[in-house]
N, C-alpha and C. Protein backbone atom coordinates (compact mmCIF):
# COMPACT_ATOMS: atom_id res chain seq x y z
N UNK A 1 -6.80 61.48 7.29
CA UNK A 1 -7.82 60.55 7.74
C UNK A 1 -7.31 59.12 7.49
N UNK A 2 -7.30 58.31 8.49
CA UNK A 2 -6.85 57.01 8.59
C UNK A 2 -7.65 56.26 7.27
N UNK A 3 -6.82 55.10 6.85
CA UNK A 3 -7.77 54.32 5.22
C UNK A 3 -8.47 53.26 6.97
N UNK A 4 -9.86 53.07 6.39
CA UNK A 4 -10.60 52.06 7.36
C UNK A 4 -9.85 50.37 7.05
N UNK A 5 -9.30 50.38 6.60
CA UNK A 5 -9.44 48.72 5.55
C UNK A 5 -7.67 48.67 6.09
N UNK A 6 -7.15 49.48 6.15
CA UNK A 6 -5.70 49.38 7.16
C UNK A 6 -5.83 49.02 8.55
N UNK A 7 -6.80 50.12 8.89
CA UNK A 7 -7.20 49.83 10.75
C UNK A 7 -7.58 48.39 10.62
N UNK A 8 -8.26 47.78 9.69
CA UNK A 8 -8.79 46.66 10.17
C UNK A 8 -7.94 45.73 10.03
N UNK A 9 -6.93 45.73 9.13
CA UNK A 9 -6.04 44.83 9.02
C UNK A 9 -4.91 45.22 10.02
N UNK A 10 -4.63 46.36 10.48
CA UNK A 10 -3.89 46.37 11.38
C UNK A 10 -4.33 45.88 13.08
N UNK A 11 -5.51 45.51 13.16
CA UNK A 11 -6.01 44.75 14.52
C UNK A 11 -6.57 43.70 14.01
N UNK A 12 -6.95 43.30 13.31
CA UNK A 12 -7.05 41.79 13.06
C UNK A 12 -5.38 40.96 13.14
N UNK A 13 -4.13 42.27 12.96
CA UNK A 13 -2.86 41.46 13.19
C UNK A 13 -2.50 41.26 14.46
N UNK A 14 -2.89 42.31 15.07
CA UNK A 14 -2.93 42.49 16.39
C UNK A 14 -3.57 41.43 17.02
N UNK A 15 -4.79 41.08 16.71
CA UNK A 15 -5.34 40.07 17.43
C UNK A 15 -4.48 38.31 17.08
N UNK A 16 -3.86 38.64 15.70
CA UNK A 16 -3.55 37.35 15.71
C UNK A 16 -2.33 37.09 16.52
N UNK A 17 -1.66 37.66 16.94
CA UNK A 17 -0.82 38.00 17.60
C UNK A 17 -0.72 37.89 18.79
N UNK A 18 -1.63 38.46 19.23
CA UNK A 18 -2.42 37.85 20.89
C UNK A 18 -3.02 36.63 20.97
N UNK A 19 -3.66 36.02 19.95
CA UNK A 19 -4.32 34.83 20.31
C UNK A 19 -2.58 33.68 19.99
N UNK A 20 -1.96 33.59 19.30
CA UNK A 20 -1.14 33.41 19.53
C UNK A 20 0.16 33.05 20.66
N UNK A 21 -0.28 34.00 21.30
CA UNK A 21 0.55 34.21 22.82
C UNK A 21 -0.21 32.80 23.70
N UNK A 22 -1.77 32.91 23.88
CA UNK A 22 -2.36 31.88 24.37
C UNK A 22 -2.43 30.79 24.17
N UNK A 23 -2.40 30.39 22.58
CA UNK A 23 -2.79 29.22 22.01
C UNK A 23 -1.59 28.16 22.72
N UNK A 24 -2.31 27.29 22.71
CA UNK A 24 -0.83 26.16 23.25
C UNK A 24 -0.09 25.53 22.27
N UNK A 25 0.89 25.12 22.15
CA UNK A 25 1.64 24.68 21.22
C UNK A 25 1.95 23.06 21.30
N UNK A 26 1.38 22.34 20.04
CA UNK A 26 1.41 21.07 20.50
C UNK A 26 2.42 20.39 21.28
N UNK A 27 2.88 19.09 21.92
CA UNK A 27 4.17 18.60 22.35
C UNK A 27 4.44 17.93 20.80
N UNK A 28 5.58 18.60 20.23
CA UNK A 28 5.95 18.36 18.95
C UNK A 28 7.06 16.62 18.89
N UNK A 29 7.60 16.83 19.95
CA UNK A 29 8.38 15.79 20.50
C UNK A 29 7.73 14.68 20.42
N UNK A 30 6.68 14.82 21.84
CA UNK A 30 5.85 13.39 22.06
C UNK A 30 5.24 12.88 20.52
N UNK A 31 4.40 13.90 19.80
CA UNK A 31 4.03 13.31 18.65
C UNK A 31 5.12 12.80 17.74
N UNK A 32 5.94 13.24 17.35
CA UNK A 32 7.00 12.59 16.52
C UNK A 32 6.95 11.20 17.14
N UNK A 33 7.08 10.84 18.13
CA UNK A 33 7.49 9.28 18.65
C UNK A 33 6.04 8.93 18.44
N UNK A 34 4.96 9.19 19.17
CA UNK A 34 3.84 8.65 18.61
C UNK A 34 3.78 7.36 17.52
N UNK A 35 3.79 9.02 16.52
CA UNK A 35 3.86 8.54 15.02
C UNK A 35 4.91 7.10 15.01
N UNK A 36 5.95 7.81 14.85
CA UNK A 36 7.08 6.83 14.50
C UNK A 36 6.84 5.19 14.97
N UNK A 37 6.19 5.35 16.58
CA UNK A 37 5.66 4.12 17.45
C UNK A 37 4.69 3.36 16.53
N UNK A 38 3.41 3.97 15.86
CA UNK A 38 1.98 3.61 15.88
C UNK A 38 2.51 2.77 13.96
N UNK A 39 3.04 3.99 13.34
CA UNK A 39 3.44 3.65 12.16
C UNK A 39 4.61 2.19 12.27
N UNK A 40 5.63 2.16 12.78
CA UNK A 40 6.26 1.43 12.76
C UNK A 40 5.35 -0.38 13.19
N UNK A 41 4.82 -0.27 14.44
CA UNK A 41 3.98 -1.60 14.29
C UNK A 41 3.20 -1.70 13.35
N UNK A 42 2.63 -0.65 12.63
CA UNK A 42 1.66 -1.34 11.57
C UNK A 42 2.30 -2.01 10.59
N UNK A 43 3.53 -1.37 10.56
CA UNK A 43 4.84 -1.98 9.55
C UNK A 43 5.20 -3.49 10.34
N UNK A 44 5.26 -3.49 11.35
CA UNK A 44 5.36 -5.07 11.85
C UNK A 44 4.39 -5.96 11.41
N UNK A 45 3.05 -5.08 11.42
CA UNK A 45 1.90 -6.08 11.47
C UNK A 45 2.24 -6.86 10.01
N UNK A 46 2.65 -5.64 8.86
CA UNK A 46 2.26 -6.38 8.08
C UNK A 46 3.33 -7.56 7.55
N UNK A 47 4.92 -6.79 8.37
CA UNK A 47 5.62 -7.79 7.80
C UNK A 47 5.70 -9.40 8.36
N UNK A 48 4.60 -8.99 9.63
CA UNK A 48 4.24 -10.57 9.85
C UNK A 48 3.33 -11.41 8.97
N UNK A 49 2.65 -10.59 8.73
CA UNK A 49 1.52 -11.14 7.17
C UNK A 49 2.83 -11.79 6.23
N UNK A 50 3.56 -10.94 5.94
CA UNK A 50 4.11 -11.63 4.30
C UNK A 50 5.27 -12.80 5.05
N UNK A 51 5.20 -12.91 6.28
CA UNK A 51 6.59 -14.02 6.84
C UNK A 51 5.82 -14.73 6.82
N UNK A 52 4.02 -15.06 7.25
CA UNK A 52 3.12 -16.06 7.51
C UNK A 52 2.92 -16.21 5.75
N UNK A 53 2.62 -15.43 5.29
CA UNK A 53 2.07 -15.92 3.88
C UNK A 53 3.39 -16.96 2.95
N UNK A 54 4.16 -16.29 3.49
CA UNK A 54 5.67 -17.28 2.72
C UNK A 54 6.21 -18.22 3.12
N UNK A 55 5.76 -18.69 5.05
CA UNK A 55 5.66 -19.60 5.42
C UNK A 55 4.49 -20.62 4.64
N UNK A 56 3.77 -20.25 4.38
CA UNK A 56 2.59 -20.97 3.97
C UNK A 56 2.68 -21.04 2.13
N UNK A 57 3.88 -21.08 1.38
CA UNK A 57 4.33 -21.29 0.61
C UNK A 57 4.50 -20.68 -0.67
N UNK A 58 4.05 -19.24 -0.58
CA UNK A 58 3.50 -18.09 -1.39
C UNK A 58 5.35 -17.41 -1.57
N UNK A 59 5.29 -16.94 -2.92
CA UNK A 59 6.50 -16.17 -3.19
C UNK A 59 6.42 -14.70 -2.52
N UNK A 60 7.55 -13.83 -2.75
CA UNK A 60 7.79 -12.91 -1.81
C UNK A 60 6.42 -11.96 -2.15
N UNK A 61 6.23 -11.83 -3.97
CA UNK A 61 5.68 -10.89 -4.13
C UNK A 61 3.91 -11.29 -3.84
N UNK A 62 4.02 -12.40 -4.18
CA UNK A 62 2.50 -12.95 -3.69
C UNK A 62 2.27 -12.84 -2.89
N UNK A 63 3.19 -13.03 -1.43
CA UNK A 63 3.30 -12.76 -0.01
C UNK A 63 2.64 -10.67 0.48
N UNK A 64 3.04 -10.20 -0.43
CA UNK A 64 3.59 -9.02 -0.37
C UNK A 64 1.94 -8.26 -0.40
N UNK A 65 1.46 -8.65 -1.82
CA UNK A 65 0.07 -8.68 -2.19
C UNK A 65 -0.65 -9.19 -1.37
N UNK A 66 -0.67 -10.04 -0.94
CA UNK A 66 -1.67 -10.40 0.03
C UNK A 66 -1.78 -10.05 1.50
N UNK A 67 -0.39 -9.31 1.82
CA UNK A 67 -0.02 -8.50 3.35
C UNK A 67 -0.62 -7.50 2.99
N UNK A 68 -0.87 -7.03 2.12
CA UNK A 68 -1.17 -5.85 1.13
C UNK A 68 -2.84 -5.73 1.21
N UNK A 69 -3.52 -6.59 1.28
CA UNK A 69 -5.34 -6.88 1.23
C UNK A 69 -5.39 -7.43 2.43
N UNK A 70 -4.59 -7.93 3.06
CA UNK A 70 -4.85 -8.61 5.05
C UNK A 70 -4.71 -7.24 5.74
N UNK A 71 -3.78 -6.19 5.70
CA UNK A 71 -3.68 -4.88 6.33
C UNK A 71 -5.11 -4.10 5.86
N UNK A 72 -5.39 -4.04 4.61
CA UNK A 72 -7.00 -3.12 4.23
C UNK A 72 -7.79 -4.12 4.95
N UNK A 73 -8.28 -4.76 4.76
CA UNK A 73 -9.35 -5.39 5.67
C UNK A 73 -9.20 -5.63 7.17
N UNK A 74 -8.10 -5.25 7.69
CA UNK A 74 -8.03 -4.84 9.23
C UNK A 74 -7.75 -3.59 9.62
N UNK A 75 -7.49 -2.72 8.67
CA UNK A 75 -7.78 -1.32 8.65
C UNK A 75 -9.39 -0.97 8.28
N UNK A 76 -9.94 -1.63 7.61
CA UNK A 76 -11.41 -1.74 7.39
C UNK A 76 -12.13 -2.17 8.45
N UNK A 77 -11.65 -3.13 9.56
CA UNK A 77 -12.62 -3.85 10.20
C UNK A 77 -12.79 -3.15 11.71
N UNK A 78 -10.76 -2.48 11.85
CA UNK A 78 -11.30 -1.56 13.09
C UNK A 78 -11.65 -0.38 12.76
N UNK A 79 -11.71 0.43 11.50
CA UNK A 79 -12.72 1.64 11.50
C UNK A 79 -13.85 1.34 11.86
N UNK A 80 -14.57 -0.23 11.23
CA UNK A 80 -15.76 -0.07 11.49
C UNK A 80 -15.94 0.12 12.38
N UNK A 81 -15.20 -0.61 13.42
CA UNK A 81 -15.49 -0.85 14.90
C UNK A 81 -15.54 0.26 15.95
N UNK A 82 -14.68 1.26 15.40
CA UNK A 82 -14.52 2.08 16.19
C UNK A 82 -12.79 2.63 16.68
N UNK A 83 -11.95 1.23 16.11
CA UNK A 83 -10.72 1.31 17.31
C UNK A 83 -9.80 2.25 16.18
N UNK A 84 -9.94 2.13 14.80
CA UNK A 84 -9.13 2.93 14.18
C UNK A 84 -8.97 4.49 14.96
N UNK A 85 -10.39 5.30 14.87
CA UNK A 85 -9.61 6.48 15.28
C UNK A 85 -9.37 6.75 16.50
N UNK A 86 -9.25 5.99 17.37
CA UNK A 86 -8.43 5.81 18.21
C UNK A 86 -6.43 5.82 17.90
N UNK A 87 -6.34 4.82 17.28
CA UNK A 87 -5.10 4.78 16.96
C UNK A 87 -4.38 5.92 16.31
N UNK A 88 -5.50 6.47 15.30
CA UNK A 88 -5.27 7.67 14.62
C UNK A 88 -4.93 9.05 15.72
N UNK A 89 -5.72 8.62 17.02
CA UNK A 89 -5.70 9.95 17.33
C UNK A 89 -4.49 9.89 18.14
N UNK A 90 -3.69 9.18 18.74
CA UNK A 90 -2.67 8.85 18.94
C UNK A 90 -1.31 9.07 18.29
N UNK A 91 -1.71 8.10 17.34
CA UNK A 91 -0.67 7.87 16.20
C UNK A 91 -0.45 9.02 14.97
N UNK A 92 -1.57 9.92 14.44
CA UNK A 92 -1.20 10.81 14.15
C UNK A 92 -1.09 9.95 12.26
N UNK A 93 -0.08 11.01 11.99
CA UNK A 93 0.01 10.09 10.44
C UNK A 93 0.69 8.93 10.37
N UNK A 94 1.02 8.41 11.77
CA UNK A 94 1.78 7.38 11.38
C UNK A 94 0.26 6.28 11.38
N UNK A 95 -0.45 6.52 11.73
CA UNK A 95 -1.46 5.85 11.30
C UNK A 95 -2.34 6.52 10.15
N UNK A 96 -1.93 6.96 10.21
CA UNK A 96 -2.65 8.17 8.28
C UNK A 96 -1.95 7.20 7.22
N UNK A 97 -0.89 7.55 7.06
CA UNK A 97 -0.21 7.14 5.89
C UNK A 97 0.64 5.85 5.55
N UNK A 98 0.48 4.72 5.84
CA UNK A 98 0.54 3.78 6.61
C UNK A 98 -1.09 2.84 5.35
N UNK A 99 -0.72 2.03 4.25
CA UNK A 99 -2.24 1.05 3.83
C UNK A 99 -3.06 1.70 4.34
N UNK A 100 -3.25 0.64 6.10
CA UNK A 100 -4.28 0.93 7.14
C UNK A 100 -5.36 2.46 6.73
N UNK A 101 -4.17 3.42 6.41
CA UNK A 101 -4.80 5.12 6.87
C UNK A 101 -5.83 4.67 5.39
N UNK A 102 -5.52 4.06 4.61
CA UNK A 102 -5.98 4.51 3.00
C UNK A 102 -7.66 3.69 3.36
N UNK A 103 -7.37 2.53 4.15
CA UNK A 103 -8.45 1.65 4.05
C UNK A 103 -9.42 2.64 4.97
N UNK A 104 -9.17 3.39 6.08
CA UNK A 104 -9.69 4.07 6.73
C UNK A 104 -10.15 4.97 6.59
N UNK A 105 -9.60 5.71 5.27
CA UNK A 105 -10.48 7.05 4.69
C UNK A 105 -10.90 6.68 3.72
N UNK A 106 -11.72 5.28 2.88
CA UNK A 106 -12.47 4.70 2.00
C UNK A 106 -13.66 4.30 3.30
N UNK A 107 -13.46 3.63 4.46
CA UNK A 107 -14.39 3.18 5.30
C UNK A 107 -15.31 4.67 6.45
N UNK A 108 -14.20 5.22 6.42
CA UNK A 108 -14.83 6.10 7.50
C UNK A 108 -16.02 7.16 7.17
N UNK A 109 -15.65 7.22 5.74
CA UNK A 109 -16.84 8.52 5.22
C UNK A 109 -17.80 7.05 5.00
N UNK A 110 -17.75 5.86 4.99
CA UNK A 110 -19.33 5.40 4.49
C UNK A 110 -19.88 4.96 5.33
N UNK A 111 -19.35 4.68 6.52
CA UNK A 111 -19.90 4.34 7.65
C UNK A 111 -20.53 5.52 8.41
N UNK A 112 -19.94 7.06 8.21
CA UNK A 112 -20.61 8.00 8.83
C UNK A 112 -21.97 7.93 7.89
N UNK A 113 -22.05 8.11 6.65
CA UNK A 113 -23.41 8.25 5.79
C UNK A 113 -24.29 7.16 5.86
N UNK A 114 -24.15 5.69 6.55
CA UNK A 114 -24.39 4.64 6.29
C UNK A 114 -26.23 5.06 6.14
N UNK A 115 -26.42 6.05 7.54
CA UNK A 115 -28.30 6.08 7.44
C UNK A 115 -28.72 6.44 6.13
N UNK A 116 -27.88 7.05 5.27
CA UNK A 116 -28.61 7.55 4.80
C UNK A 116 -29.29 6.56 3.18
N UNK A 117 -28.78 5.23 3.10
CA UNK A 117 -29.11 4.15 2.76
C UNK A 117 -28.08 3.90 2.04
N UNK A 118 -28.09 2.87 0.96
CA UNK A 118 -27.17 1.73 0.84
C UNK A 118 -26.42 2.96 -0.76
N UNK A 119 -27.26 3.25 -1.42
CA UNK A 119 -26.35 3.79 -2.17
C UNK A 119 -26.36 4.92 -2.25
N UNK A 120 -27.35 6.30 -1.78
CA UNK A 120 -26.74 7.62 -1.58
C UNK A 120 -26.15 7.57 -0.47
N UNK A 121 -25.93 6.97 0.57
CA UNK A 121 -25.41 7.23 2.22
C UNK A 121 -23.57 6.38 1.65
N UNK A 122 -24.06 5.06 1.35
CA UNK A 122 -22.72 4.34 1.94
C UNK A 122 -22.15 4.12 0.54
N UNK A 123 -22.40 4.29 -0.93
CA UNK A 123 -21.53 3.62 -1.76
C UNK A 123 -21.46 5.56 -2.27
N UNK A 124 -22.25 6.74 -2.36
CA UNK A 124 -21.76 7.42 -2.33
C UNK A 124 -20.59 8.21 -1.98
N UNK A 125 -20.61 8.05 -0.59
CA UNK A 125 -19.87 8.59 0.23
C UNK A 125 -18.28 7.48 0.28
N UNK A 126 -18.53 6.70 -0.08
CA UNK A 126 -17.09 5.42 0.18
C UNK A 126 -15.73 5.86 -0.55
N UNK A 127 -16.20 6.75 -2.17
CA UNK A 127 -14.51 7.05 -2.28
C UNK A 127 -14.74 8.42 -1.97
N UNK A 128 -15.48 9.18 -1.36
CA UNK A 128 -15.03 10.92 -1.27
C UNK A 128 -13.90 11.29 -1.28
N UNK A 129 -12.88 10.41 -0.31
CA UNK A 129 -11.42 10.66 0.37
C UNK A 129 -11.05 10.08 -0.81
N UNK A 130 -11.04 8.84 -1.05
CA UNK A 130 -9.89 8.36 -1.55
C UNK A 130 -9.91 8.55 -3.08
N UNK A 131 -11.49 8.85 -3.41
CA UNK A 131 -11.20 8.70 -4.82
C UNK A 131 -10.44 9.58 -5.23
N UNK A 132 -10.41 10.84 -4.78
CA UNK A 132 -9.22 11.61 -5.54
C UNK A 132 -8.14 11.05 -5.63
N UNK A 133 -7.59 10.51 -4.47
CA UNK A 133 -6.37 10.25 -4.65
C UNK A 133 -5.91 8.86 -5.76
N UNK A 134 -7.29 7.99 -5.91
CA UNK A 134 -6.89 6.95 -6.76
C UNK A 134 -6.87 7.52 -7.97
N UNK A 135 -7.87 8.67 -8.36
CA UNK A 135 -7.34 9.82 -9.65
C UNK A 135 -6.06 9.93 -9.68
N UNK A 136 -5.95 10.90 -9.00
CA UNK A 136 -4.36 11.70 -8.97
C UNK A 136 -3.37 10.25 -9.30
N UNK A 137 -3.47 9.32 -8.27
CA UNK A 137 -2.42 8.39 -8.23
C UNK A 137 -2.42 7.41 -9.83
N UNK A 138 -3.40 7.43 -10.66
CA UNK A 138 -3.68 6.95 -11.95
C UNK A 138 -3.27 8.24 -13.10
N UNK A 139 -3.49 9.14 -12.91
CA UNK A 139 -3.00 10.12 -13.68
C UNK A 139 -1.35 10.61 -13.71
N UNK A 140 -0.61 10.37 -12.60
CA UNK A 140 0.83 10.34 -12.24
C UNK A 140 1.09 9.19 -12.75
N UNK A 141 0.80 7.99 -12.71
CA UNK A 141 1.29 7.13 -13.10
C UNK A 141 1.29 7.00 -15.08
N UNK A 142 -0.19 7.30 -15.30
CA UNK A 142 0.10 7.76 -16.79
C UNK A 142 1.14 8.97 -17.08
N UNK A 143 1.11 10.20 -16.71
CA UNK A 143 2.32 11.29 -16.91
C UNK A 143 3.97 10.73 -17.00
N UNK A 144 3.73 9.82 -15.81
CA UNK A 144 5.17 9.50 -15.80
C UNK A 144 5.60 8.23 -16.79
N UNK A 145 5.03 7.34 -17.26
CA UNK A 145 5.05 6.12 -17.97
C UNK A 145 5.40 7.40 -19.66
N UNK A 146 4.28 8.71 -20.16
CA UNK A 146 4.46 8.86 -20.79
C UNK A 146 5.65 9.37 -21.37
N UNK A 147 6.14 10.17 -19.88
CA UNK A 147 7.53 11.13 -20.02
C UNK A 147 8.18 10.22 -20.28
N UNK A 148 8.42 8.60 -19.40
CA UNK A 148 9.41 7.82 -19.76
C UNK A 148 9.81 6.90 -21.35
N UNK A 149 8.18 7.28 -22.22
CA UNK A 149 8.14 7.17 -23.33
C UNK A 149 8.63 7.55 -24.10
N UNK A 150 8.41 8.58 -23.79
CA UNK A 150 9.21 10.07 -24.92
C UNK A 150 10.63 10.12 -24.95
N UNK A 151 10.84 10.15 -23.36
CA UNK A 151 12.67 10.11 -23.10
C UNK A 151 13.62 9.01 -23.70
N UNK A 152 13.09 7.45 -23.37
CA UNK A 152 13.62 6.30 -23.72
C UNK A 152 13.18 5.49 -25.00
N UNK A 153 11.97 5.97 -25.42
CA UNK A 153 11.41 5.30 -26.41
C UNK A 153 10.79 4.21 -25.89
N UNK A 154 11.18 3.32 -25.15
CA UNK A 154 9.92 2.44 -24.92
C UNK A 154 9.04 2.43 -23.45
């Protein structure tokens, strides 16, 4: 007598298998350039920020910092608007990972909750995305400062 719990896993493979055959397969190509396209101007954008900020008499790193808060607040201003996921949907991670993407997944969850008022809708919802990652990215940075403690002594 057949085990039931085989049959089922043996056509649930079956089916994945077939749906497979149909599914379309992204253009892996076109997106690579996408990306590379969408990411790379945002990299222009900003290195026009720190050429304007150092024109305007700011050192490299001051320049740098402040290309640094001019990119979040125009990654902030077209989520609000609407045009970020646009670009995103285009651009792919080159608009993900990229400042811009970071300012965009702090703005995008609070603007979806916004009805639901000012602090369960929009200051709730504002780090969902990112706060983990400002965790994680504060906790790596302690791990590694400590390892480098231990190893070098200072």
């Amino acid at each position: 007598m057949p085990d039931p719990e085989q049959a089922r896993q043996r056509e649930q493979a079956e089916f994945a298998a077939l749906a497979a055959q149909y599914h379309p397969q992204p253009p892996l190509a076109r997106n690579l350039a996408w990306a590379f396209v969408v990411g790379g101007l945002i990299c222009v954008v900003g290195q026009l920020f720190i050429f304007a900020f150092q024109a305007a008499g700011l050192t490299a790193t001051q320049a740098g910092a402040r290309a640094a808060v001019a990119l979040l607040a125009v990654g902030s201003i077209l989520t609000a608007l609407g045009v970020y996921d646009e670009i995103g949907r285009y651009g792919g991670a080159g608009a993900a990972i990229p400042i811009t993407g970071f300012a965009n997944s702090i703005v995008s969850p609070a603007m979806e909750f916004r009805t639901e008022g000012l602090v369960f809708g929009f200051a709730a919802r504002l780090f969902s995305i990112a706060g983990p990652v400002i965790t994680f990215g504060i906790l790596a940075a302690m791990g590694s400062a400590l390892v480098r403690f231990l190893l070098l002594g200072r």
